[in-house]
PDB file of N, CA and C in Angstrom:
ATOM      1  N   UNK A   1    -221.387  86.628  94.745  1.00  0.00           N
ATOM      2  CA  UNK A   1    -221.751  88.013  94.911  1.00  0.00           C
ATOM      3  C   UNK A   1    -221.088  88.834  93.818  1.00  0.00           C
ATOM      4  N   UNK A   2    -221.941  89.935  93.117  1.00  0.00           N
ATOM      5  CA  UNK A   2    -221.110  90.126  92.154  1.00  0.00           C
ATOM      6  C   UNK A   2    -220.655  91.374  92.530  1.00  0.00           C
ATOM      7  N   UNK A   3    -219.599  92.042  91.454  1.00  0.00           N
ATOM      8  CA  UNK A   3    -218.556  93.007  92.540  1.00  0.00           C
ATOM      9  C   UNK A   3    -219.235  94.932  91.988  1.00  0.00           C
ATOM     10  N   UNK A   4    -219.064  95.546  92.410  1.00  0.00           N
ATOM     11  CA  UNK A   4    -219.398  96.949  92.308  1.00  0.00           C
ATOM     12  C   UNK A   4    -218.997  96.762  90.683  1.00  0.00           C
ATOM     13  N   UNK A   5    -220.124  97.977  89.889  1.00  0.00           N
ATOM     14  CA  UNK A   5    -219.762  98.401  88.451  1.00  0.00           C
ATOM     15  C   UNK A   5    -220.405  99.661  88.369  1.00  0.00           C
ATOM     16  N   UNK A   6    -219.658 100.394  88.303  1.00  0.00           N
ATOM     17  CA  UNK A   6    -220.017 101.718  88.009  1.00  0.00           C
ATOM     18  C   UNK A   6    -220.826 102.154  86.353  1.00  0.00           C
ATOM     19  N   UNK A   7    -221.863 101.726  86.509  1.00  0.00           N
ATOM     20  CA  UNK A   7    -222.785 101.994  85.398  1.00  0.00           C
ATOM     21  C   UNK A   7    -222.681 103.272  84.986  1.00  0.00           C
ATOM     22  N   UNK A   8    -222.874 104.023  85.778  1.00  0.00           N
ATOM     23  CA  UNK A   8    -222.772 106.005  85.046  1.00  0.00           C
ATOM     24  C   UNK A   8    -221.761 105.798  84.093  1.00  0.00           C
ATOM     25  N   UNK A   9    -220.804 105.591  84.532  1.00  0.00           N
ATOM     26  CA  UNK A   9    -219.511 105.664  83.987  1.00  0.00           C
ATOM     27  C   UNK A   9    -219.203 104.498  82.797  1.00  0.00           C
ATOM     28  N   UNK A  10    -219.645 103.323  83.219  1.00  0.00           N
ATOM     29  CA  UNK A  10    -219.388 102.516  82.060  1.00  0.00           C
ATOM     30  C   UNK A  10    -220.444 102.665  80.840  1.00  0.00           C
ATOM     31  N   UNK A  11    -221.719 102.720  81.126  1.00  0.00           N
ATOM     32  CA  UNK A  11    -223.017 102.875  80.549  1.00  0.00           C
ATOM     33  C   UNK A  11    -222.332 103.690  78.833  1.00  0.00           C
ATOM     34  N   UNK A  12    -222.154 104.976  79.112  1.00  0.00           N
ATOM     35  CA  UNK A  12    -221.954 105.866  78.395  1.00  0.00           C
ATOM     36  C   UNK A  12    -220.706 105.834  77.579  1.00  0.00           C
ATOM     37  N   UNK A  13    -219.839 104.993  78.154  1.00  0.00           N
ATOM     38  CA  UNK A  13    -218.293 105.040  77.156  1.00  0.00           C
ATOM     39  C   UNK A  13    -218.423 104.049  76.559  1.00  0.00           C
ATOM     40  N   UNK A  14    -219.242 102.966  76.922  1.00  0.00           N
ATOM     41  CA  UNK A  14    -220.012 101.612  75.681  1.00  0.00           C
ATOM     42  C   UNK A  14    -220.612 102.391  74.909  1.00  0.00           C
ATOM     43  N   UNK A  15    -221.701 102.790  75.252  1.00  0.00           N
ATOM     44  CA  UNK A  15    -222.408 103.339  73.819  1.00  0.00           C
ATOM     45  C   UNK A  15    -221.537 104.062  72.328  1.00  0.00           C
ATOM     46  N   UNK A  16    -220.815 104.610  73.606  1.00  0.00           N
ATOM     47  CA  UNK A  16    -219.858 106.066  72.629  1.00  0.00           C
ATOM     48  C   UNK A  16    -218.770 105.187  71.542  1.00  0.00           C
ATOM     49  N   UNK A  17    -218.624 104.203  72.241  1.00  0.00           N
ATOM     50  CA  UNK A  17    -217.440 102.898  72.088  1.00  0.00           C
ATOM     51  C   UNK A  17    -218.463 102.589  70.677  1.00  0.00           C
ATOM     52  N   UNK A  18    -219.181 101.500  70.979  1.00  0.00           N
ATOM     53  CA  UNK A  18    -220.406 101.243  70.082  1.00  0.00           C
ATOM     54  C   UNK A  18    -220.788 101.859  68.883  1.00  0.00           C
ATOM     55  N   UNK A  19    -221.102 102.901  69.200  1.00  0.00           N
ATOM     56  CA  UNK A  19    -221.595 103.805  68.083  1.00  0.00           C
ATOM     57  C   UNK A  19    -220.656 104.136  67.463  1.00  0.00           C
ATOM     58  N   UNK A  20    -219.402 104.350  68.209  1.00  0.00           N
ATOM     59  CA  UNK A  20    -217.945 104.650  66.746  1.00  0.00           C
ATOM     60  C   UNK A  20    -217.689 103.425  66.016  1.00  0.00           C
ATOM     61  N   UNK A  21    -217.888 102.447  66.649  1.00  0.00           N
ATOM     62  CA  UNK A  21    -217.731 100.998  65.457  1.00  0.00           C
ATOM     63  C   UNK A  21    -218.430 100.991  64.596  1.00  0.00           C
ATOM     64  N   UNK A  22    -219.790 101.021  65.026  1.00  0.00           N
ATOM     65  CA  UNK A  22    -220.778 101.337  63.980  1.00  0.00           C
ATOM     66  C   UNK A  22    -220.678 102.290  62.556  1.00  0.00           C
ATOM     67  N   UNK A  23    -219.744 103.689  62.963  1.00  0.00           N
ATOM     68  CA  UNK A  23    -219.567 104.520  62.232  1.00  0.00           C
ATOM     69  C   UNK A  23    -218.201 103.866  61.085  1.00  0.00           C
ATOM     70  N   UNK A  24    -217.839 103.506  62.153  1.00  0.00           N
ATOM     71  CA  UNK A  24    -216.456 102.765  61.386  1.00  0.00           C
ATOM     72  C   UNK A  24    -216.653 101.611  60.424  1.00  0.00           C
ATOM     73  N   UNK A  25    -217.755 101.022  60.542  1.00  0.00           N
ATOM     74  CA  UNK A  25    -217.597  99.845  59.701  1.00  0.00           C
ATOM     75  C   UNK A  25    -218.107 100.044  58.156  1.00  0.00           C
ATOM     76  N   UNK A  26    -217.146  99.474  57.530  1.00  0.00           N
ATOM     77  CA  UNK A  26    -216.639  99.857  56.409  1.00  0.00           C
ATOM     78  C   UNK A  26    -216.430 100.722  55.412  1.00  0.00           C
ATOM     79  N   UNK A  27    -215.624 101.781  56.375  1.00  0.00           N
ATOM     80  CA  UNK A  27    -215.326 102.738  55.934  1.00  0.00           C
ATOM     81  C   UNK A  27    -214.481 103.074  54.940  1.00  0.00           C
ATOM     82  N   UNK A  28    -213.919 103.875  54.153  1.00  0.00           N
ATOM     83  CA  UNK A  28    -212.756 103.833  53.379  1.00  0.00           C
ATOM     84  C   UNK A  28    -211.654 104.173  53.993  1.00  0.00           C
ATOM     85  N   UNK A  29    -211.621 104.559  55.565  1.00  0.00           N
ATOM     86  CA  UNK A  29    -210.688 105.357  56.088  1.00  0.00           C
ATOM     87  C   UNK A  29    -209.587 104.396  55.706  1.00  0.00           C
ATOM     88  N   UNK A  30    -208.179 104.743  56.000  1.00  0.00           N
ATOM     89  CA  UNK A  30    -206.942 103.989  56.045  1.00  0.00           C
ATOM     90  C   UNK A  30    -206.710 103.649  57.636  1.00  0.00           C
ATOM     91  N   UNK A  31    -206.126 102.510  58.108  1.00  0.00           N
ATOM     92  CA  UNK A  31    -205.685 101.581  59.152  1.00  0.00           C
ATOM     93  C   UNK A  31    -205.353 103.247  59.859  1.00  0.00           C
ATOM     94  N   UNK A  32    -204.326 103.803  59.439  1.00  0.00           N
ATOM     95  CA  UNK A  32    -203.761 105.044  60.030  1.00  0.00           C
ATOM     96  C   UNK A  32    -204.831 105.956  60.668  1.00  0.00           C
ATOM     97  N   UNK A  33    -205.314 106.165  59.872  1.00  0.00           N
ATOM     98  CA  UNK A  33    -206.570 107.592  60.374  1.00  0.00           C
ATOM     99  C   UNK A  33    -207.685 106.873  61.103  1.00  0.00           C
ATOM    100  N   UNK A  34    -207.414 105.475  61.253  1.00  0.00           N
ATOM    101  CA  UNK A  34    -209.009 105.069  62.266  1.00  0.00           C
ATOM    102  C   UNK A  34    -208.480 104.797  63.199  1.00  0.00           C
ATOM    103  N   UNK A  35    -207.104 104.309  63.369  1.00  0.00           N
ATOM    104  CA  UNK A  35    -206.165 104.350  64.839  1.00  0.00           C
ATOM    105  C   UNK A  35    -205.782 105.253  65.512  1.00  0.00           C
ATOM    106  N   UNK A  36    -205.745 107.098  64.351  1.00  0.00           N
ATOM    107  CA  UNK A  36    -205.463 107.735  65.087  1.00  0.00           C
ATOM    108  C   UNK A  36    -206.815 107.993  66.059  1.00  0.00           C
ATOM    109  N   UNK A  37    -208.682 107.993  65.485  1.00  0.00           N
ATOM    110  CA  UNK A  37    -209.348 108.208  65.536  1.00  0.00           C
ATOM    111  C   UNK A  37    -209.998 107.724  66.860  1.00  0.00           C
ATOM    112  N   UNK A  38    -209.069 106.208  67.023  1.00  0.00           N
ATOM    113  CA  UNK A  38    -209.919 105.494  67.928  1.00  0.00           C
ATOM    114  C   UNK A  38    -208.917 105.993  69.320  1.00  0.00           C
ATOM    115  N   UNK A  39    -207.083 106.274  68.644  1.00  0.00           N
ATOM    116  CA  UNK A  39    -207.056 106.620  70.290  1.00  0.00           C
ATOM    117  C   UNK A  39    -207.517 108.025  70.718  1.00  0.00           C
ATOM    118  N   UNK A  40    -207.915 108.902  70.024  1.00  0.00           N
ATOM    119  CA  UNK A  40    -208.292 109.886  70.237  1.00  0.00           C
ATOM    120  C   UNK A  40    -209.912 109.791  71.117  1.00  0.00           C
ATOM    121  N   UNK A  41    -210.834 108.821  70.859  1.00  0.00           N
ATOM    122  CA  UNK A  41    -211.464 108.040  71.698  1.00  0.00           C
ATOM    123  C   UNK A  41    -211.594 108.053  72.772  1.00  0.00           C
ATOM    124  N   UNK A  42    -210.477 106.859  72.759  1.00  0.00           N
ATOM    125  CA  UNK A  42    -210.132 106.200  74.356  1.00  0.00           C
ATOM    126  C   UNK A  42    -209.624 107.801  74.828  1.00  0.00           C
ATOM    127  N   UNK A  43    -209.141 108.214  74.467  1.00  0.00           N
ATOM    128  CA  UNK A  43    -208.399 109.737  75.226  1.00  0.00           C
ATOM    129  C   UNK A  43    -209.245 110.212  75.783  1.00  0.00           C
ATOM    130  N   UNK A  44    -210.702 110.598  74.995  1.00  0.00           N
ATOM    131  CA  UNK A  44    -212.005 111.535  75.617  1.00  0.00           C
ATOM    132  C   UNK A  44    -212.607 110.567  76.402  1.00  0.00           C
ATOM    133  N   UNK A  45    -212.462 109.170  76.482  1.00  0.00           N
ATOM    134  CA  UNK A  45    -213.371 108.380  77.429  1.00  0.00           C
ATOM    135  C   UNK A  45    -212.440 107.914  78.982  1.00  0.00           C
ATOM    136  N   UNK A  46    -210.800 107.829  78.901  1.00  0.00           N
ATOM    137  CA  UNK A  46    -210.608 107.663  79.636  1.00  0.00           C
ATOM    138  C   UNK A  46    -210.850 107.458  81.016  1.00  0.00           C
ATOM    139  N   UNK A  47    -211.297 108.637  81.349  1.00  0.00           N
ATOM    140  CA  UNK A  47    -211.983 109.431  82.818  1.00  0.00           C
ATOM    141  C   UNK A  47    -212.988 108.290  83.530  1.00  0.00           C
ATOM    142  N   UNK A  48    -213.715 108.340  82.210  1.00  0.00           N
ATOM    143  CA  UNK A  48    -215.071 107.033  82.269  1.00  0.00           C
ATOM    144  C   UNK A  48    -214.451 106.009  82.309  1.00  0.00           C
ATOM    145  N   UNK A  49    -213.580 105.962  82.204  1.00  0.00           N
ATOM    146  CA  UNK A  49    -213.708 103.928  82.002  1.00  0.00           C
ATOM    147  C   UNK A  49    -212.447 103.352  83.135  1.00  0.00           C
ATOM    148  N   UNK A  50    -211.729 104.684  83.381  1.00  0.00           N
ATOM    149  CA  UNK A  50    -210.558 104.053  84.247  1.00  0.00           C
ATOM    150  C   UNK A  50    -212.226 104.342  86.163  1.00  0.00           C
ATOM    151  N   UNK A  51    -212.866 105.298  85.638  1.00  0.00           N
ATOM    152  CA  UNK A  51    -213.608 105.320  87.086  1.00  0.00           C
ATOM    153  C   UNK A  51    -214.693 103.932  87.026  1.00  0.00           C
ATOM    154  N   UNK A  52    -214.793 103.212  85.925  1.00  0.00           N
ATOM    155  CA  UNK A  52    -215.452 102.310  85.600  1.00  0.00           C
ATOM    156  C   UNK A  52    -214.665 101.003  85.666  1.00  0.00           C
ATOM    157  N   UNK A  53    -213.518 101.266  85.959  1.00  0.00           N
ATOM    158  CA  UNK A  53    -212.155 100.501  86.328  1.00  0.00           C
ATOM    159  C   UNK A  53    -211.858  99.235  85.860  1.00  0.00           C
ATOM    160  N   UNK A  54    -211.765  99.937  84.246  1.00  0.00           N
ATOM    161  CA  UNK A  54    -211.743  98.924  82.962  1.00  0.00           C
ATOM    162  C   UNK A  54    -210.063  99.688  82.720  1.00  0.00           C
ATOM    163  N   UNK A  55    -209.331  98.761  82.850  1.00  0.00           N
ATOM    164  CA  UNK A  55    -207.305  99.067  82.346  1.00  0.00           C
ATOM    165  C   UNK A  55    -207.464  99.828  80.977  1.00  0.00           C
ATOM    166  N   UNK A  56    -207.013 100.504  80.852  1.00  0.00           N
ATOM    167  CA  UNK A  56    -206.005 101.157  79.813  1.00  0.00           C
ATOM    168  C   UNK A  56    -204.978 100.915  79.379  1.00  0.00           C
ATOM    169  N   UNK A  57    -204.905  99.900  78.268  1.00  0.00           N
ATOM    170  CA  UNK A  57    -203.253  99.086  78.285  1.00  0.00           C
ATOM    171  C   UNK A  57    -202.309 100.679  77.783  1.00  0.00           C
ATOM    172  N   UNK A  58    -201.136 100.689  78.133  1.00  0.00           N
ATOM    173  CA  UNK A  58    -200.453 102.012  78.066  1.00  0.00           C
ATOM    174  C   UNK A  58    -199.265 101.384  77.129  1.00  0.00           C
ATOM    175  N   UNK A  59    -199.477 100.888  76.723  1.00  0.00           N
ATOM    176  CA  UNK A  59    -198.259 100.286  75.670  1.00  0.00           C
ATOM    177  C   UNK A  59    -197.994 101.191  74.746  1.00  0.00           C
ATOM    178  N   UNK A  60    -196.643 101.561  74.507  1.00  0.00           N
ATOM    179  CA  UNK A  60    -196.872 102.887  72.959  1.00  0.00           C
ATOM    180  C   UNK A  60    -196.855 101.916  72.309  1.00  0.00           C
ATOM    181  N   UNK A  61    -198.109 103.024  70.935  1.00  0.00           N
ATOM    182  CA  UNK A  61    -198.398 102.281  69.951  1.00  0.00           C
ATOM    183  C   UNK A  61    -198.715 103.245  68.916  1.00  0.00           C
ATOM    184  N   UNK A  62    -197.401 103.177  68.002  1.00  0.00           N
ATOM    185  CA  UNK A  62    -197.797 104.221  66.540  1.00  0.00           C
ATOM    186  C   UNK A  62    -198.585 103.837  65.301  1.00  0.00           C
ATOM    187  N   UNK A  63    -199.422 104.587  64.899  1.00  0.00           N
ATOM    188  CA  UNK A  63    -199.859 104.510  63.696  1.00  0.00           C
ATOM    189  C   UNK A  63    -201.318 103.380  63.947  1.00  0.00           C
ATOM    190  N   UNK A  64    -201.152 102.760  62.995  1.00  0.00           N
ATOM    191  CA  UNK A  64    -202.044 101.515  63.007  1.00  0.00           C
ATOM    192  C   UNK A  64    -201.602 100.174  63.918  1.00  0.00           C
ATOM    193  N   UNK A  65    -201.035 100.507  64.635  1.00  0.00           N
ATOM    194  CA  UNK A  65    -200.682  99.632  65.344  1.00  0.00           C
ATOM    195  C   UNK A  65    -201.276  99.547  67.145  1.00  0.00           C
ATOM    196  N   UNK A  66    -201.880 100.966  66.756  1.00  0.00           N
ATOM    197  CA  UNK A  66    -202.714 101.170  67.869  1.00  0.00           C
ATOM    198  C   UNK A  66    -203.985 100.232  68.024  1.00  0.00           C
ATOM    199  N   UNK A  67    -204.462  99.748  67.156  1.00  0.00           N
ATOM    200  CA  UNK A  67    -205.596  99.262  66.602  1.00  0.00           C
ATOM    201  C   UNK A  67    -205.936  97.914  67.692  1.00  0.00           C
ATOM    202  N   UNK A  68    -204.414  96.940  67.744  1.00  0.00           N
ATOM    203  CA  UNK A  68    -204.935  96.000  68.667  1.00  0.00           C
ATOM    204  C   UNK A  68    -204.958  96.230  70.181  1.00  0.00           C
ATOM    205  N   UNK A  69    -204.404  97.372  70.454  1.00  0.00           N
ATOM    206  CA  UNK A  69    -204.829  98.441  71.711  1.00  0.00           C
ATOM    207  C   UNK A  69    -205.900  98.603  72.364  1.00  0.00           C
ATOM    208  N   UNK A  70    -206.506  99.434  71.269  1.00  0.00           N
ATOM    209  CA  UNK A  70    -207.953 100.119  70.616  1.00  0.00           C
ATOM    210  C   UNK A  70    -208.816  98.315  71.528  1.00  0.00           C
ATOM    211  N   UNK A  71    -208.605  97.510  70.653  1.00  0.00           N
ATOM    212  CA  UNK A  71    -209.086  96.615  70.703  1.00  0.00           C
ATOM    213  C   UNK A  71    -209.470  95.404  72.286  1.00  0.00           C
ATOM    214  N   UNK A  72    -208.120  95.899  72.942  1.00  0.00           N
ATOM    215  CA  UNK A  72    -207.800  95.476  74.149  1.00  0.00           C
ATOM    216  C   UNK A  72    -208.634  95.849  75.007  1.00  0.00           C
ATOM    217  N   UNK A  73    -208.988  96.952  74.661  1.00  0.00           N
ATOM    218  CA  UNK A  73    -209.697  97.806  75.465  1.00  0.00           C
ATOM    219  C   UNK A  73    -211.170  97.823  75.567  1.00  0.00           C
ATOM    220  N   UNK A  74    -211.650  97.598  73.996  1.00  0.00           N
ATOM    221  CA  UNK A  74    -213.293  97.207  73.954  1.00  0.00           C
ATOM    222  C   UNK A  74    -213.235  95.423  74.587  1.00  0.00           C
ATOM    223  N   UNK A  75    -212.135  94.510  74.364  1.00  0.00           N
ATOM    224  CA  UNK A  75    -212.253  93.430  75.324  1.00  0.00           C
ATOM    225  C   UNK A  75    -212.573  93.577  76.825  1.00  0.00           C
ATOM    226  N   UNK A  76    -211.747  94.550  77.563  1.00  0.00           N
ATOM    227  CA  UNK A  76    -211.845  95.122  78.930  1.00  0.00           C
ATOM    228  C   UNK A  76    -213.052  95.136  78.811  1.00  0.00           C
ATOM    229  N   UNK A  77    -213.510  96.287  78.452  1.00  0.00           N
ATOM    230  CA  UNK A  77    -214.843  96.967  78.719  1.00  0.00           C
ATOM    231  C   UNK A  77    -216.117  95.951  78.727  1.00  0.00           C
ATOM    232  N   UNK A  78    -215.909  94.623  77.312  1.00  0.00           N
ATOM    233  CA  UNK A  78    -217.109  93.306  77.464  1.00  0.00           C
ATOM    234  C   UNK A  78    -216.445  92.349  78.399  1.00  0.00           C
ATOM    235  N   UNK A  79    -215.611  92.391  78.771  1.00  0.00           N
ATOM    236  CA  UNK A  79    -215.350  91.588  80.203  1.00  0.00           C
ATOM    237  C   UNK A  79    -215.090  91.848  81.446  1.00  0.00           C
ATOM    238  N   UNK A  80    -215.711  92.884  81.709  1.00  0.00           N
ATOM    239  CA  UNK A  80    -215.601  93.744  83.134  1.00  0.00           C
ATOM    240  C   UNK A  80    -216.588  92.686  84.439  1.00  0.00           C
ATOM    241  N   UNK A  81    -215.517  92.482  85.091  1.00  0.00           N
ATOM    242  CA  UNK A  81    -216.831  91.626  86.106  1.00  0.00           C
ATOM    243  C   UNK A  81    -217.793  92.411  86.645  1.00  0.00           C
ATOM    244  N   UNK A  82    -219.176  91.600  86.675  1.00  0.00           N
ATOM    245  CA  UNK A  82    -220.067  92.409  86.876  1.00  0.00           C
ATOM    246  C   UNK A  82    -221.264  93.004  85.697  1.00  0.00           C
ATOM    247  N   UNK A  83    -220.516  92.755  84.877  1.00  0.00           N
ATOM    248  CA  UNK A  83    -221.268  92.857  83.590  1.00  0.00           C
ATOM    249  C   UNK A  83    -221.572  91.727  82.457  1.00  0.00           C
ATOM    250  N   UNK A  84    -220.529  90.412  83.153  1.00  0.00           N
ATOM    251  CA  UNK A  84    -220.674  88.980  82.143  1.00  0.00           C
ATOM    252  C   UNK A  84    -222.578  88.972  82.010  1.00  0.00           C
ATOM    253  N   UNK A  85    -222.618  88.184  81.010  1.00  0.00           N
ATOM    254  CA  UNK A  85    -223.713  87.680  80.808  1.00  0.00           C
ATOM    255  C   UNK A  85    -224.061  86.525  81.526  1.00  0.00           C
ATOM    256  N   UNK A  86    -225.382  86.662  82.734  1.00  0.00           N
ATOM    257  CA  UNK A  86    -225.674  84.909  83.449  1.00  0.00           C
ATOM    258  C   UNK A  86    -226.821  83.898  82.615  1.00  0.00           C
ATOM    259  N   UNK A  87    -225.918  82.743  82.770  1.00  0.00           N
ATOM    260  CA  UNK A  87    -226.979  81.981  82.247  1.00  0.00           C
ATOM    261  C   UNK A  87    -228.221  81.659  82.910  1.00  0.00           C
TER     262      UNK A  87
END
């Protein structure tokens, strides 16, 4: 049985998620300004994704070092049960 997923909520912070990678890829930005960029992100999506009840790792993380954070987090979000892919 698979478990509750709040689609409203997840639906929309993927895309938003999504579409900033998209924007991001290969950019000239520096490690710095796309980490600050991405937690600034997760900041505006929070709401969505903790009610979509995908973790927020809370680890401080300065600079570019946010990045494997950043990253933790788009893992959450493609491994949310309920949303795996069935064969």
């Amino acid at each position: 049985m698979s478990s509750f997923v709040s689609w409203v909520h997840l639906l929309p912070a993927a895309l938003e998620i999504s579409m900033w990678l998209d924007e991001k890829t290969g950019t000239a930005e520096s490690e710095y300004l796309i980490a600050s960029q991405a937690r600034g992100l997760i900041d505006r999506l929070t709401r969505d994704l903790e009610a979509a009840d995908i973790d927020i790792p809370q680890q401080p993380a300065h600079g570019a070092a946010y990045l494997p954070v950043f990253a933790e987090t788009g893992n959450a979000l493609l491994s949310r049960p309920g949303t795996a892919r069935r064969a």
